[in-house]
PDB file of N, CA and C in Angstrom:
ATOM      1  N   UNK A   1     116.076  80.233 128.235  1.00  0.00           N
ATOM      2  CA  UNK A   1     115.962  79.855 126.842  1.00  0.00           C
ATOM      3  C   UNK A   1     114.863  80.677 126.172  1.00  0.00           C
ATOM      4  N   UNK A   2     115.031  81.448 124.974  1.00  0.00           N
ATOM      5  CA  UNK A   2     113.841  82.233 124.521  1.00  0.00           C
ATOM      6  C   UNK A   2     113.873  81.065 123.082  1.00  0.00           C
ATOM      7  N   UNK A   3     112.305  81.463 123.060  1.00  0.00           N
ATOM      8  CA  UNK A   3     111.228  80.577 122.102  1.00  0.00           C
ATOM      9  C   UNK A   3     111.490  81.241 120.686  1.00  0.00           C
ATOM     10  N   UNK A   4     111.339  80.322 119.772  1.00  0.00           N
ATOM     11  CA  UNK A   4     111.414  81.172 118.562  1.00  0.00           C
ATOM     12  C   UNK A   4     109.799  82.099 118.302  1.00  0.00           C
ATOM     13  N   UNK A   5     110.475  83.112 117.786  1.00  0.00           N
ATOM     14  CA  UNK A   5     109.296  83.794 117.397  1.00  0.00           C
ATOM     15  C   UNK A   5     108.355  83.071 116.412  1.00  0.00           C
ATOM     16  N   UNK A   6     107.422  83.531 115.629  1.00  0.00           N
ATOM     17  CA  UNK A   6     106.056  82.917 115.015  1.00  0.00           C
ATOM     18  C   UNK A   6     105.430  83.923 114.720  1.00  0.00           C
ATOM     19  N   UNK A   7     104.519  84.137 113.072  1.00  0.00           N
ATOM     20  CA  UNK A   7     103.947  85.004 112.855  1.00  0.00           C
ATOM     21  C   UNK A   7     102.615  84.049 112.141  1.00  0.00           C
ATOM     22  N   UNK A   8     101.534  84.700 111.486  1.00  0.00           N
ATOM     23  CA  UNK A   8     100.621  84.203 110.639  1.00  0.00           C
ATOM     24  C   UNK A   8     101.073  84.826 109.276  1.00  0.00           C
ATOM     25  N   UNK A   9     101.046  83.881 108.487  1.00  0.00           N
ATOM     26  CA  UNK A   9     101.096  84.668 107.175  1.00  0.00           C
ATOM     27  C   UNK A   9      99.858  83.720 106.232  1.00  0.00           C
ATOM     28  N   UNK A  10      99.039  84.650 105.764  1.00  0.00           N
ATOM     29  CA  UNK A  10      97.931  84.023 104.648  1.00  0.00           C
ATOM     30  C   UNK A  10      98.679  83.459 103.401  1.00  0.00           C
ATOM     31  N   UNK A  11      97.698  82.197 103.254  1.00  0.00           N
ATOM     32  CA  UNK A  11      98.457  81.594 101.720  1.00  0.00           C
ATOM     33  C   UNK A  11      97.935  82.852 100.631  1.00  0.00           C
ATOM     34  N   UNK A  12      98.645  82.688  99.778  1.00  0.00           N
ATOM     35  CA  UNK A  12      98.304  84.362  98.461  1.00  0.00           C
ATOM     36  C   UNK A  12      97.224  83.177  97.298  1.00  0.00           C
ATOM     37  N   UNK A  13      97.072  82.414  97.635  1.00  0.00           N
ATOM     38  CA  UNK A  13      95.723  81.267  96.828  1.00  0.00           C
ATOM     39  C   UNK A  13      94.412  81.447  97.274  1.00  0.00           C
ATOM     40  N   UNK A  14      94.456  81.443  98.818  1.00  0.00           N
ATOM     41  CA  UNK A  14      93.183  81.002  99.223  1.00  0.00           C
ATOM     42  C   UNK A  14      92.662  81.518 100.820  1.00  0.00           C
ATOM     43  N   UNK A  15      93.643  82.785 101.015  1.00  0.00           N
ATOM     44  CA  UNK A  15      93.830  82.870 102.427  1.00  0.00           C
ATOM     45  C   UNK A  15      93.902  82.620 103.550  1.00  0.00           C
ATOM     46  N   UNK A  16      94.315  81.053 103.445  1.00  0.00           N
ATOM     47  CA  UNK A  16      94.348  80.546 104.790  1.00  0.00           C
ATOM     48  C   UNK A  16      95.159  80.925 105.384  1.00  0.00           C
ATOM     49  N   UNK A  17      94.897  81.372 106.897  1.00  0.00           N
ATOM     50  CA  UNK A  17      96.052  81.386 107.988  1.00  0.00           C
ATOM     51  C   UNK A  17      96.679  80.400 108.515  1.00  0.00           C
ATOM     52  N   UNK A  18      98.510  80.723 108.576  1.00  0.00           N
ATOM     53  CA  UNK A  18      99.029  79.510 109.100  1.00  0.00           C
ATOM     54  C   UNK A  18     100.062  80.681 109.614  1.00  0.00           C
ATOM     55  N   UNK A  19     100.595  79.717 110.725  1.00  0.00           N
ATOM     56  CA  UNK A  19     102.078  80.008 111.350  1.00  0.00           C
ATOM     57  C   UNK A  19     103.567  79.610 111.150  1.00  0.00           C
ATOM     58  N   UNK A  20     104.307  80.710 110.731  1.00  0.00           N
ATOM     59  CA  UNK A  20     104.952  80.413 110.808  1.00  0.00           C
ATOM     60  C   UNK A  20     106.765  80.845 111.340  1.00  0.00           C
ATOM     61  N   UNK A  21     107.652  79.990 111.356  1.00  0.00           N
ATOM     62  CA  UNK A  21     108.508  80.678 112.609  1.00  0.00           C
ATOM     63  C   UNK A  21     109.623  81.490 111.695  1.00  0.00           C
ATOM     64  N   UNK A  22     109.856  82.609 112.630  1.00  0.00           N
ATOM     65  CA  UNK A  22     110.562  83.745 112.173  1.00  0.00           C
ATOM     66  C   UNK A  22     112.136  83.501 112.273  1.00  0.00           C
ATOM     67  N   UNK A  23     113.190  83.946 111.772  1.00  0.00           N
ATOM     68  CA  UNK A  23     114.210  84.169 112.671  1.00  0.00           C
ATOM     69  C   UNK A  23     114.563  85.412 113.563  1.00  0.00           C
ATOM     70  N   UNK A  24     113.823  86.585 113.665  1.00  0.00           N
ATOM     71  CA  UNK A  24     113.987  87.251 114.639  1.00  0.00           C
ATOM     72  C   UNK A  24     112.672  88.027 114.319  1.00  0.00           C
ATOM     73  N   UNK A  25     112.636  88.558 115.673  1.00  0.00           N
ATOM     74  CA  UNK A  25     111.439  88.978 116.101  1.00  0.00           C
ATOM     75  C   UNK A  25     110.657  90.267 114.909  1.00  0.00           C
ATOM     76  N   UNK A  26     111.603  91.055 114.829  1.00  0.00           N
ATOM     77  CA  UNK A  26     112.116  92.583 113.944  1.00  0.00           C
ATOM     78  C   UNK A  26     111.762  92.118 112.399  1.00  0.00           C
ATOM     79  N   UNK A  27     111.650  90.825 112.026  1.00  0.00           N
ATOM     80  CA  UNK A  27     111.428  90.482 110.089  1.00  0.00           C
ATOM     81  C   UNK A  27     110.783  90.484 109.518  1.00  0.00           C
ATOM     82  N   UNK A  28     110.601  91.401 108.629  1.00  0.00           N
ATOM     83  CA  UNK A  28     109.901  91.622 107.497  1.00  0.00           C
ATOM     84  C   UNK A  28     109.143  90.260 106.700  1.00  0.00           C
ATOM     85  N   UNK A  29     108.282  90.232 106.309  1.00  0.00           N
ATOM     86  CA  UNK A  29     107.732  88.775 105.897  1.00  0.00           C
ATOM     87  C   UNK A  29     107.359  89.138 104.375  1.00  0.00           C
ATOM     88  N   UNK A  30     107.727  88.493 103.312  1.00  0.00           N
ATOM     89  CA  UNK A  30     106.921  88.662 101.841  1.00  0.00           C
ATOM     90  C   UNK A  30     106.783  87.396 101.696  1.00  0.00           C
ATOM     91  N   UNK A  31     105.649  87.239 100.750  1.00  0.00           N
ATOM     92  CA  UNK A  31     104.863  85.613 100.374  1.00  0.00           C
ATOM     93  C   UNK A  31     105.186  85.893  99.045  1.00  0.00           C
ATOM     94  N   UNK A  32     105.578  84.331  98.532  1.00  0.00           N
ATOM     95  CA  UNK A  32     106.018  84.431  97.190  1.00  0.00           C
ATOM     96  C   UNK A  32     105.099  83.387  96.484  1.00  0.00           C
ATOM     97  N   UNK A  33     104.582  83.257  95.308  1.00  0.00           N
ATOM     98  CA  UNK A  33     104.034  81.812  94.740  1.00  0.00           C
ATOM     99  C   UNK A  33     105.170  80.731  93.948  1.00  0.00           C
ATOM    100  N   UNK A  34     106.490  81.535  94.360  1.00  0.00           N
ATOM    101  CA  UNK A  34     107.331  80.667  93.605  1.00  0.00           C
ATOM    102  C   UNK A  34     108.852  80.789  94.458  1.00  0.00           C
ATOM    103  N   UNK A  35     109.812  80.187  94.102  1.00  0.00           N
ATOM    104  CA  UNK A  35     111.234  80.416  95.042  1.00  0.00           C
ATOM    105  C   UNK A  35     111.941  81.166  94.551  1.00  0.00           C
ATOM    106  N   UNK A  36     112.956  82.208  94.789  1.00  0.00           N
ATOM    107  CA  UNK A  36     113.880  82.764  94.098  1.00  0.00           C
ATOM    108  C   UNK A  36     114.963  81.866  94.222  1.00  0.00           C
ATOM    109  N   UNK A  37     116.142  82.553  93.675  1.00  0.00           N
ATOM    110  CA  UNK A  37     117.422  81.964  93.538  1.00  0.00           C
ATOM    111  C   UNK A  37     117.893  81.922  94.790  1.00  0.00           C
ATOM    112  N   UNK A  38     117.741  83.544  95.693  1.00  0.00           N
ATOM    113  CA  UNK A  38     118.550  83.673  96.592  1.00  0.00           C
ATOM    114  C   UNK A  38     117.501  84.287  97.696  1.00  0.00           C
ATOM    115  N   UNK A  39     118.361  84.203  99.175  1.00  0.00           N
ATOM    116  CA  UNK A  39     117.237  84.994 100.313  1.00  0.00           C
ATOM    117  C   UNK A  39     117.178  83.860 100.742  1.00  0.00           C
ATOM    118  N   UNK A  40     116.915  84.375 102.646  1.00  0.00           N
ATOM    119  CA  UNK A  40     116.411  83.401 103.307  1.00  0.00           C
ATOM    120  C   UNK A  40     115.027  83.239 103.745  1.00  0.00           C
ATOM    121  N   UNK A  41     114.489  82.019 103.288  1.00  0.00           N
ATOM    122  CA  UNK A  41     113.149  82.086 103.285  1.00  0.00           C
ATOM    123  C   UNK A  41     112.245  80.113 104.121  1.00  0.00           C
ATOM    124  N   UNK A  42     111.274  80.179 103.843  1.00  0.00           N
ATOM    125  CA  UNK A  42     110.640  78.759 104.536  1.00  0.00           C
ATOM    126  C   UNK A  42     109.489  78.696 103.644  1.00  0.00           C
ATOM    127  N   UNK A  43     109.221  77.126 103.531  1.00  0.00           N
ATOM    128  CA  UNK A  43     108.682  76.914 102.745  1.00  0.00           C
ATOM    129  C   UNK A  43     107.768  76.499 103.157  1.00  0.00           C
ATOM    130  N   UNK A  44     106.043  76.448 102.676  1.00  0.00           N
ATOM    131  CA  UNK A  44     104.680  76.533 104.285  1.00  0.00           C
ATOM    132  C   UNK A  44     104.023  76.105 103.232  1.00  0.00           C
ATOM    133  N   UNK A  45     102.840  74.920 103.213  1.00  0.00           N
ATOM    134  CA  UNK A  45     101.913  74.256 102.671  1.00  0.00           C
ATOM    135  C   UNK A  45     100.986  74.798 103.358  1.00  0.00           C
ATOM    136  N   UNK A  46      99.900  75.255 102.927  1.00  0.00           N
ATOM    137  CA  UNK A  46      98.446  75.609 104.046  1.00  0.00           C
ATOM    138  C   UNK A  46      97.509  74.032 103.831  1.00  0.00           C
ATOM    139  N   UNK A  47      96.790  74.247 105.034  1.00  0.00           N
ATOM    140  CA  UNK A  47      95.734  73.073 105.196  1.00  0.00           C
ATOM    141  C   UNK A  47      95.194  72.737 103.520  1.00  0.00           C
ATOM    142  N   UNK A  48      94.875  73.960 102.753  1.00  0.00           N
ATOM    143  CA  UNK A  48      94.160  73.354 101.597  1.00  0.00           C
ATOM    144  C   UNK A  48      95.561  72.851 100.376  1.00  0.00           C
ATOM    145  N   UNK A  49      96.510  72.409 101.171  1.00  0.00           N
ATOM    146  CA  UNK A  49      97.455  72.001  99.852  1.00  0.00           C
ATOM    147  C   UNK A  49      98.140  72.910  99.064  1.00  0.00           C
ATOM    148  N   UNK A  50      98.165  73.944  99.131  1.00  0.00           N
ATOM    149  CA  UNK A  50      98.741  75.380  98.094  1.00  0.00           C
ATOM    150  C   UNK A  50      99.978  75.343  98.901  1.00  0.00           C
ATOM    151  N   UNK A  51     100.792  75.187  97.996  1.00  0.00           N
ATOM    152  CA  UNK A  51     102.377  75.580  98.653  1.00  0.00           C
ATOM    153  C   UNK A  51     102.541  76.394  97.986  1.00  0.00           C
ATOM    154  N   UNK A  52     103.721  77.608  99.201  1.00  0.00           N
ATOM    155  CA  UNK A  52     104.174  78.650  98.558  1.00  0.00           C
ATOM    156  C   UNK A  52     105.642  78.734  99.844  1.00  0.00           C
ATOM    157  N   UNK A  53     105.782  80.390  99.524  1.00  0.00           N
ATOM    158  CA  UNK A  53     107.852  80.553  99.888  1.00  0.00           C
ATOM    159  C   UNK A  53     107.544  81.999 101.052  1.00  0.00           C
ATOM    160  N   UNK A  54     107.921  82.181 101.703  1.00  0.00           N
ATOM    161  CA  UNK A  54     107.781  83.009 103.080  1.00  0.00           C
ATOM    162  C   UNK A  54     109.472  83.350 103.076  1.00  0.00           C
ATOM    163  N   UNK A  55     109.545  84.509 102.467  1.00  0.00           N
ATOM    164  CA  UNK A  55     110.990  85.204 102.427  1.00  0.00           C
ATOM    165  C   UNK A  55     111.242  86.527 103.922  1.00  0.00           C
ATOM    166  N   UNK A  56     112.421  86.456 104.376  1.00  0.00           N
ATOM    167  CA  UNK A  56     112.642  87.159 105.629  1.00  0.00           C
ATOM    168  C   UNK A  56     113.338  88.077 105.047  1.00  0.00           C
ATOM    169  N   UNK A  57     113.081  89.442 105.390  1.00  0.00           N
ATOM    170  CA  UNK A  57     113.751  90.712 105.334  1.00  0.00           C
ATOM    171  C   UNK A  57     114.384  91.267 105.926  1.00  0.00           C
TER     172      UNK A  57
END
């Protein structure tokens, strides 16, 4: 069984580091402060409350 991958991506507010899981190892990561229409992406709260959108490339 292989593990899902996991990266750090900083919140774009306040730079906190958090983890989060990829769908493949090879993906491009952009941080958004807002959602688009389209794209597959995850949605990551950091410890200080700032939510934002983690889009895969």
């Amino acid at each position: 069984m292989q593990l899902p991958a996991t990266r750090e991506v900083a919140c774009p507010r306040c730079d906190e580091r958090t983890s989060v899981r990829v769908p493949r190892e090879d993906a491009e990561l952009n941080v958004r402060h807002s959602v688009a229409a389209f794209g597959e992406y995850t949605t990551v709260t950091c410890s200080n409350g700032h939510r934002y959108w983690v889009y895969f490339c």
